[in-house]
C-alpha atoms as a PDB file:
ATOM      1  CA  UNK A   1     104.181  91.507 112.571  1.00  0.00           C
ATOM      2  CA  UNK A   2     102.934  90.047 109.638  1.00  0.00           C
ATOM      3  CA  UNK A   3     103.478  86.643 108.025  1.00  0.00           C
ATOM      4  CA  UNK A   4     101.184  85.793 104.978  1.00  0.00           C
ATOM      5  CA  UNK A   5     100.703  83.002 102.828  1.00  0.00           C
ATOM      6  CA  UNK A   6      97.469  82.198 101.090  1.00  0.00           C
ATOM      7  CA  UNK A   7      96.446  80.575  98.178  1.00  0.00           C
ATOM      8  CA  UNK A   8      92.820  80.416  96.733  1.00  0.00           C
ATOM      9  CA  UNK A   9      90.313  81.241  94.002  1.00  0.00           C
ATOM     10  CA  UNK A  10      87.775  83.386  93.928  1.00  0.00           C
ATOM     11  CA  UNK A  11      85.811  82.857  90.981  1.00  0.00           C
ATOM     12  CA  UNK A  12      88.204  82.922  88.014  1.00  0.00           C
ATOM     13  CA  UNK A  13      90.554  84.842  89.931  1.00  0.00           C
ATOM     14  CA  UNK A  14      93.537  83.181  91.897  1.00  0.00           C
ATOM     15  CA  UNK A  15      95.152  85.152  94.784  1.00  0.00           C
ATOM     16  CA  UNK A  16      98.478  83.649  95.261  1.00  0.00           C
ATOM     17  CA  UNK A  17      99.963  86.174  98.036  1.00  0.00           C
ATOM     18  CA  UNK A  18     103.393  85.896 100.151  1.00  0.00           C
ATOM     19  CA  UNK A  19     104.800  88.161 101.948  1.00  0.00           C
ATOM     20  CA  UNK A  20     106.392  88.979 105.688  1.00  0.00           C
ATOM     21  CA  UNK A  21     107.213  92.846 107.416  1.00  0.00           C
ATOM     22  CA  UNK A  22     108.202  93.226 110.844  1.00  0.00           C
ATOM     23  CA  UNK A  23     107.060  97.236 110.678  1.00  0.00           C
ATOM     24  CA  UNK A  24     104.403  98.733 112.355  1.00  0.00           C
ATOM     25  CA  UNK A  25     102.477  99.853 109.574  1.00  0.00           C
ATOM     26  CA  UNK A  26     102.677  98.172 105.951  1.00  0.00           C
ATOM     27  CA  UNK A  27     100.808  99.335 102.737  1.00  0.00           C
ATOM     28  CA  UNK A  28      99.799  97.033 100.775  1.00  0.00           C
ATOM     29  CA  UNK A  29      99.503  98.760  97.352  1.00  0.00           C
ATOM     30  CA  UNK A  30      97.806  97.745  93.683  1.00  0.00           C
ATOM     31  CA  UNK A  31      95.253  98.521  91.365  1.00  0.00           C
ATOM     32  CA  UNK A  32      91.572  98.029  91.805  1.00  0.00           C
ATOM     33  CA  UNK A  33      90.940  94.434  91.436  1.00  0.00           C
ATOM     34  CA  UNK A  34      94.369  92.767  92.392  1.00  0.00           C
ATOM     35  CA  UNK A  35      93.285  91.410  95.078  1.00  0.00           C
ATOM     36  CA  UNK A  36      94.045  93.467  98.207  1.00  0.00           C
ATOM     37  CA  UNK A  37      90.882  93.668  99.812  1.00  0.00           C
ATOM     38  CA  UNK A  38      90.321  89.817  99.818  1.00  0.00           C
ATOM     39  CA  UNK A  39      94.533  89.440 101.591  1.00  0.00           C
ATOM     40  CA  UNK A  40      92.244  92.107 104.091  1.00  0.00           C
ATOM     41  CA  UNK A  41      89.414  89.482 104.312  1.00  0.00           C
ATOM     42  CA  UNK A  42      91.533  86.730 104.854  1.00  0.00           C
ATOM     43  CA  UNK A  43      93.425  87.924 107.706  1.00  0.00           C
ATOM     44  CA  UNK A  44      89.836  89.117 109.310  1.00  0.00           C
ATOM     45  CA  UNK A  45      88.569  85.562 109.284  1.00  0.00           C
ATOM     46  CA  UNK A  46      86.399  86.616 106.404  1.00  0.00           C
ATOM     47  CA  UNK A  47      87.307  84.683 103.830  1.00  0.00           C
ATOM     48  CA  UNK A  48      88.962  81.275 104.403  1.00  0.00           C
ATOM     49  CA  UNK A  49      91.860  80.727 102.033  1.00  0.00           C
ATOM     50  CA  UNK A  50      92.324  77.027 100.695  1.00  0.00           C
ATOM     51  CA  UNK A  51      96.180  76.587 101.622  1.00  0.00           C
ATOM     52  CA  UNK A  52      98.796  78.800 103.524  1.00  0.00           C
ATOM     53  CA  UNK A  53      98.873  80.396 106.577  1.00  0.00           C
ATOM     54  CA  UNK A  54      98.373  83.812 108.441  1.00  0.00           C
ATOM     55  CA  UNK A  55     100.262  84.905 111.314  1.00  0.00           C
ATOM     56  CA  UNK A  56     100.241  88.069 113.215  1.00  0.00           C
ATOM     57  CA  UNK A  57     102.317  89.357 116.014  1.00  0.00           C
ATOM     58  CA  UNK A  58     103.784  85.869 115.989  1.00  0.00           C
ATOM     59  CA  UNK A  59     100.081  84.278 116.788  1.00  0.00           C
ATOM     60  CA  UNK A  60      98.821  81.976 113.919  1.00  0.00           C
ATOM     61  CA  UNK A  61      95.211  82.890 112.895  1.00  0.00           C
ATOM     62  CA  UNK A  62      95.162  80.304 110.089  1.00  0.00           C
ATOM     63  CA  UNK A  63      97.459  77.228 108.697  1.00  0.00           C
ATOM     64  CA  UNK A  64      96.264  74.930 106.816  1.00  0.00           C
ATOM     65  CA  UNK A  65      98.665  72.301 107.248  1.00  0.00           C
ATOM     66  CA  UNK A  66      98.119  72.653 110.980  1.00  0.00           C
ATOM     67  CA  UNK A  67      94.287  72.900 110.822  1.00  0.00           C
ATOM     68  CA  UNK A  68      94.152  76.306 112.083  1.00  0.00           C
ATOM     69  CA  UNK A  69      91.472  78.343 111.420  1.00  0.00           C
ATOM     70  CA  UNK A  70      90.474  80.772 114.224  1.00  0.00           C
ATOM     71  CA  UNK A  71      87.224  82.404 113.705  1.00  0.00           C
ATOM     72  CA  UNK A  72      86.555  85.688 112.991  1.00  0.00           C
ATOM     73  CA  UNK A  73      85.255  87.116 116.413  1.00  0.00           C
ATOM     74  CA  UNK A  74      88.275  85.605 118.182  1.00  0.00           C
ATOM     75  CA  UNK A  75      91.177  86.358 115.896  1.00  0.00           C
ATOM     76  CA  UNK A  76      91.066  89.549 117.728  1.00  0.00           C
ATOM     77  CA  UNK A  77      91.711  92.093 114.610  1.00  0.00           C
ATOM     78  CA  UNK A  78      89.285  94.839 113.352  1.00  0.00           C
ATOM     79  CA  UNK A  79      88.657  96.239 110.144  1.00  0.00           C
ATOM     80  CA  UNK A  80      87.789  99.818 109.221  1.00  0.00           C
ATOM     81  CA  UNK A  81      86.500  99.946 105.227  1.00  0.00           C
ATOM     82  CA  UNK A  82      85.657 102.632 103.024  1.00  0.00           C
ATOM     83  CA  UNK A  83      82.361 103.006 104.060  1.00  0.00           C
ATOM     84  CA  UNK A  84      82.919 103.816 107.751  1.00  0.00           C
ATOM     85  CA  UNK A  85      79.724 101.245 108.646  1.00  0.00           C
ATOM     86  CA  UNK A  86      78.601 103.267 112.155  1.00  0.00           C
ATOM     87  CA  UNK A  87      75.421 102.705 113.710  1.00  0.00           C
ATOM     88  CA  UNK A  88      73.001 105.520 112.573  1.00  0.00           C
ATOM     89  CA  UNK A  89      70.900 105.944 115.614  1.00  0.00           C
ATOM     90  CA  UNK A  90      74.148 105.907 117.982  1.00  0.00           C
ATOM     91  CA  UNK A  91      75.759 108.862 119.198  1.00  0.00           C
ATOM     92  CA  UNK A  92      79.511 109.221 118.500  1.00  0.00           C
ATOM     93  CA  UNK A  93      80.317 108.614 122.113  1.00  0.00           C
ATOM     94  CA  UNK A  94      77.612 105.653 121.521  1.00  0.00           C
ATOM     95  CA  UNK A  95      79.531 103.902 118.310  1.00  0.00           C
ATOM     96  CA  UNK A  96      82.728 104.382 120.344  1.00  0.00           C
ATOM     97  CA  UNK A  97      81.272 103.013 123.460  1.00  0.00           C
ATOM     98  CA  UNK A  98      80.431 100.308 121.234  1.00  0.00           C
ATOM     99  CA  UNK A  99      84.273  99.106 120.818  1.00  0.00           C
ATOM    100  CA  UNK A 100      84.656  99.459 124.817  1.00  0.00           C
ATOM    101  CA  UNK A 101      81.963  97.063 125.141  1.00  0.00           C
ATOM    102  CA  UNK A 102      84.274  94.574 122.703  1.00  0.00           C
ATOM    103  CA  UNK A 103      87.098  94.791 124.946  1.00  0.00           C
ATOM    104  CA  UNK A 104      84.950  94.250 127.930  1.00  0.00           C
ATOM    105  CA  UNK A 105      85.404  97.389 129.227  1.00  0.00           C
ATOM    106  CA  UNK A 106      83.640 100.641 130.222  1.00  0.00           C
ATOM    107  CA  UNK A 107      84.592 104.512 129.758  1.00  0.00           C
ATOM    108  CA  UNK A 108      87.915 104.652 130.682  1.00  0.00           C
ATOM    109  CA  UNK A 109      91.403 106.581 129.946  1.00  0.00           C
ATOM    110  CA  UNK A 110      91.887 105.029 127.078  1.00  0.00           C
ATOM    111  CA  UNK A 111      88.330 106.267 125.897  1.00  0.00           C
ATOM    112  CA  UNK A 112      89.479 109.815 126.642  1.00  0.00           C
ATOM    113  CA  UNK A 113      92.974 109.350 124.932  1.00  0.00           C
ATOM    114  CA  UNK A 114      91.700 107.866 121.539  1.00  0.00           C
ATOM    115  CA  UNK A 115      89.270 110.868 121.261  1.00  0.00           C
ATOM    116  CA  UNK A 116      91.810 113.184 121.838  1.00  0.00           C
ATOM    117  CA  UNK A 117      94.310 111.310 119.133  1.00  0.00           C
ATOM    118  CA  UNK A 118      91.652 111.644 117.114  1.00  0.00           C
ATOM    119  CA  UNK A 119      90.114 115.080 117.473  1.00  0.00           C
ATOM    120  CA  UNK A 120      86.715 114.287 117.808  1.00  0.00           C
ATOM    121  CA  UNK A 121      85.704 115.141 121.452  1.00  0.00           C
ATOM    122  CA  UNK A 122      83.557 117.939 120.107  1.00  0.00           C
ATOM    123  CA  UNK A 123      81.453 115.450 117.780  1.00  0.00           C
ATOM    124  CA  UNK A 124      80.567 113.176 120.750  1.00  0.00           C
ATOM    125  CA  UNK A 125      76.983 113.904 121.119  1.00  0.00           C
ATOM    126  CA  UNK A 126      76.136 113.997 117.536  1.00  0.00           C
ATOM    127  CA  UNK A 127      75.006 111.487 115.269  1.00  0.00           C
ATOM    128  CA  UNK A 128      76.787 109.746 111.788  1.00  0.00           C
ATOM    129  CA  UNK A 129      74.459 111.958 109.643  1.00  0.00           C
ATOM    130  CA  UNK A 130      75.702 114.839 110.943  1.00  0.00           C
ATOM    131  CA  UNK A 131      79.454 114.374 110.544  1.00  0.00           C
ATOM    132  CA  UNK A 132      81.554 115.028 107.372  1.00  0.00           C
ATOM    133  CA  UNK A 133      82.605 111.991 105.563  1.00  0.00           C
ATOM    134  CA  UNK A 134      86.177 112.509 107.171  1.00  0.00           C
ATOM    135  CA  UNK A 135      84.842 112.537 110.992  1.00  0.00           C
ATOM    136  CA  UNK A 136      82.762 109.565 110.170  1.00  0.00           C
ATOM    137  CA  UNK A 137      86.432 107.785 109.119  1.00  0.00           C
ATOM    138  CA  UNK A 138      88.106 109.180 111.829  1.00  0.00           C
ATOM    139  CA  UNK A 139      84.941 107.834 114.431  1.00  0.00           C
ATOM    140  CA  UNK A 140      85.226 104.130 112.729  1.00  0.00           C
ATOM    141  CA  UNK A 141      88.737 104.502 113.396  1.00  0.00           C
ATOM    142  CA  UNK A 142      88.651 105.297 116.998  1.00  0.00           C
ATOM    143  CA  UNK A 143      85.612 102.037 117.664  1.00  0.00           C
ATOM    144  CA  UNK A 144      88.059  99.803 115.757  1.00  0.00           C
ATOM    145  CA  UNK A 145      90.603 100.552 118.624  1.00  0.00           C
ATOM    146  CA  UNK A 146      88.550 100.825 121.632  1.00  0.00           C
ATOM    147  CA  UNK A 147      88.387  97.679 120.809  1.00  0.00           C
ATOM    148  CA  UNK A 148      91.703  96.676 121.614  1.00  0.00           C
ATOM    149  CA  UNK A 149      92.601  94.736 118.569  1.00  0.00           C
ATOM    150  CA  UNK A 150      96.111  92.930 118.010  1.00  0.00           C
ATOM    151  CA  UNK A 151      96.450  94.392 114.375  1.00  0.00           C
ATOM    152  CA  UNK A 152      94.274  97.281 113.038  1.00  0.00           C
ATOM    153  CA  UNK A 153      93.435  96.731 109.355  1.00  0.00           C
ATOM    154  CA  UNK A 154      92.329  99.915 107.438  1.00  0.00           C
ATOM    155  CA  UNK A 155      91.017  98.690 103.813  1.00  0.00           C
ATOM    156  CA  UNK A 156      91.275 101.736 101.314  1.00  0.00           C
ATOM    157  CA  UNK A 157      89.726 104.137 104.565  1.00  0.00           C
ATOM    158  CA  UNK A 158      90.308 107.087 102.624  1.00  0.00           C
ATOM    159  CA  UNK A 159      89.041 105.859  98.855  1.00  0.00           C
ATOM    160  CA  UNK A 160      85.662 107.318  99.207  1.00  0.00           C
ATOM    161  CA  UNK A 161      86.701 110.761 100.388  1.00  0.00           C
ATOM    162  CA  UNK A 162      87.551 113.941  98.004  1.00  0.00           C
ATOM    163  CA  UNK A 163      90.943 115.417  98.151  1.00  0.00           C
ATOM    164  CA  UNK A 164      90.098 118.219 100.858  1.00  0.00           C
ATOM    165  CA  UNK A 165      88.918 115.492 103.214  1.00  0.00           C
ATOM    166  CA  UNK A 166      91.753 112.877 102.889  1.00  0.00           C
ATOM    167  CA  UNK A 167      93.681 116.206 103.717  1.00  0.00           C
ATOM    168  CA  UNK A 168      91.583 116.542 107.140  1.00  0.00           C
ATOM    169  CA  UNK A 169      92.213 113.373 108.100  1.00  0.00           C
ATOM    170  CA  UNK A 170      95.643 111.975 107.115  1.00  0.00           C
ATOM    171  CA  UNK A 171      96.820 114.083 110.068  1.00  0.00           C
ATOM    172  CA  UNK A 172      95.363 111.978 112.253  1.00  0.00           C
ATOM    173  CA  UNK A 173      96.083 109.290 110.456  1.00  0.00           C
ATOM    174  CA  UNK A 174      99.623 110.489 110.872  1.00  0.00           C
ATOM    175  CA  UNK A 175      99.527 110.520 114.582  1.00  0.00           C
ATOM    176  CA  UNK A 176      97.764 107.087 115.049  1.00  0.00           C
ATOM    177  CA  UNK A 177     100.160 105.099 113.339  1.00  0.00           C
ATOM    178  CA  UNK A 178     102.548 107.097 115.366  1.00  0.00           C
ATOM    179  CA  UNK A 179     101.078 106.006 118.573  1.00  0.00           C
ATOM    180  CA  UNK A 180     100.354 102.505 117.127  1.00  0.00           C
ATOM    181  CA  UNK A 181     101.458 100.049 119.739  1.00  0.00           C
ATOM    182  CA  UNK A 182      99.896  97.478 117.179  1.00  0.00           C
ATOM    183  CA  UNK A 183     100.707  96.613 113.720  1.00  0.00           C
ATOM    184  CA  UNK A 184      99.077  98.290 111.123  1.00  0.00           C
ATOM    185  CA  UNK A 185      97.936  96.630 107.202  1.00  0.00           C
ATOM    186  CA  UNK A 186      96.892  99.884 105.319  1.00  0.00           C
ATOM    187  CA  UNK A 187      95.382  99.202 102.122  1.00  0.00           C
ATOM    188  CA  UNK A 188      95.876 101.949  99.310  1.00  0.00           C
ATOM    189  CA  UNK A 189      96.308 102.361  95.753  1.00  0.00           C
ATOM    190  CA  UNK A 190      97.120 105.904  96.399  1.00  0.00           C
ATOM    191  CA  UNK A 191     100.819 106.614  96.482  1.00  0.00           C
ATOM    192  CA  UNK A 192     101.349 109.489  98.552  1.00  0.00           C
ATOM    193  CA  UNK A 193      99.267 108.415 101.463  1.00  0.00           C
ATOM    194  CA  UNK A 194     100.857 104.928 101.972  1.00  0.00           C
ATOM    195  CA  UNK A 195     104.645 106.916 101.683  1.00  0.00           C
ATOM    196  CA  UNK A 196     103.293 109.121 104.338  1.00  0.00           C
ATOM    197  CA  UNK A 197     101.988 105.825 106.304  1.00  0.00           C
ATOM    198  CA  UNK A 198     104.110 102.827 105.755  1.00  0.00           C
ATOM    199  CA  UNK A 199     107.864 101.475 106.190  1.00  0.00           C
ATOM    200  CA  UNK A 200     106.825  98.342 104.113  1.00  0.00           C
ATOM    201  CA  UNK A 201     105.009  98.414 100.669  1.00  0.00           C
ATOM    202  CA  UNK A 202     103.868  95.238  99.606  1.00  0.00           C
ATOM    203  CA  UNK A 203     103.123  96.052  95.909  1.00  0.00           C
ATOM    204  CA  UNK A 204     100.163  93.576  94.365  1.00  0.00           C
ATOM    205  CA  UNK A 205      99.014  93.016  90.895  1.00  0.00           C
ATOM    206  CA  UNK A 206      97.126  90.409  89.495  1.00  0.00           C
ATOM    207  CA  UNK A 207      96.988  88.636  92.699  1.00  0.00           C
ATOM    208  CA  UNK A 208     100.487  88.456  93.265  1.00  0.00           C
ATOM    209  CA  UNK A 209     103.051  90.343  94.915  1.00  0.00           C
ATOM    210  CA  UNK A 210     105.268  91.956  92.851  1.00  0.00           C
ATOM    211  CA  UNK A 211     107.476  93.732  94.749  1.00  0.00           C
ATOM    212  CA  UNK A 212     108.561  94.422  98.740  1.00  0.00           C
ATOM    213  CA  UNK A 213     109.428  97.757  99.589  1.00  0.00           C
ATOM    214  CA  UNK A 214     111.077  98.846 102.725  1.00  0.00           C
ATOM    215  CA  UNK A 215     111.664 102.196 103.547  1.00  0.00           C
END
């Protein structure tokens, strides 16, 4: 699902990453600052690494030696980040809609099944301000799939919630990955939820891996 292998320096920081899982979701797990969020960025097509290569589902998104570097817009992956980033004068149904129009597609069945994996057919009408920090997750969540991404990369989603909302939502969380019929890179310095996520935990420090964990 996943084969990375990126060099580069950001500043006076070097992220030197390697690492390959064939599961369907894998953590990756560190501290603040070792460098998970730009692995995150460089599999988006948001940061361009100097040397390596990224591969997904067997499809090579960067390589260096091969002069691969697929932009972001085509690499067909989506991000959902700690801040869920919705459009404040959309409706729910709206910022959904929103991932439909991605794909290419209209309202459809798959509309009506991602709202009811996610429980949030009775927020439809409303608008971000008016949602709970964990429905706001859950809606970013459900755009990032309507848009029928190859990989689904969720970059610390829960990090900015208190404990009784990453208890709403890891649930659903629960049944996505699931349902997945995509790989999933869930990004987490908190233990318990990547345990509950992941069969691989790629461990990071310092911009390294330091240990592979399969479960």
């Amino acid at each position: 699902m996943f084969d990375i292998s990126i060099t580069t320096s950001l500043g006076d920081f070097k992220l030197d990453v390697s690492f390959k899982s064939e599961s369907m979701v894998t953590a990756l797990s560190g501290p603040s600052g070792s460098g998970k969020s730009s692995v995150v960025a460089a599999i988006a097509g948001l940061l361009k690494p100097a040397r390596g290569k990224i591969v997904v589902n067997g499809r090579a998104l960067f390589d260096s030696a091969a002069r691969i570097d697929i932009p972001a817009q085509k690499r067909g992956v989506r991000v959902v980040f700690q801040e869920s980033r919705l459009f404040p004068h959309f409706t729910v149904a709206q910022n959904l809609m929103f991932g439909r129009w991605l794909a290419g597609k209209t309202r459809d069945r798959q509309f009506d099944e991602v709202v009811s994996l996610l429980g949030i057919e009775p927020l439809l009408a409303r608008r971000p301000r008016k949602l709970s920090g964990g429905e706001r997750q859950r809606v970013a969540i459900g755009r990032a799939l309507l848009a029928e991404p190859q990989a689904l990369l969720l970059d610390e989603p829960l990090a900015s919630l208190d404990a009784g909302r990453k208890e709403e939502i890891i649930p659903y969380l629960t049944r996505l990955v699931a349902n997945a019929k995509i790989p999933v890179l869930y990004v987490s310095h908190a233990r318990d939820e990547i345990e509950r996520l992941a069969q691989t935990i790629v461990k990071i420090d310092g911009g390294r891996v330091i240990e592979v964990e399969r479960r």
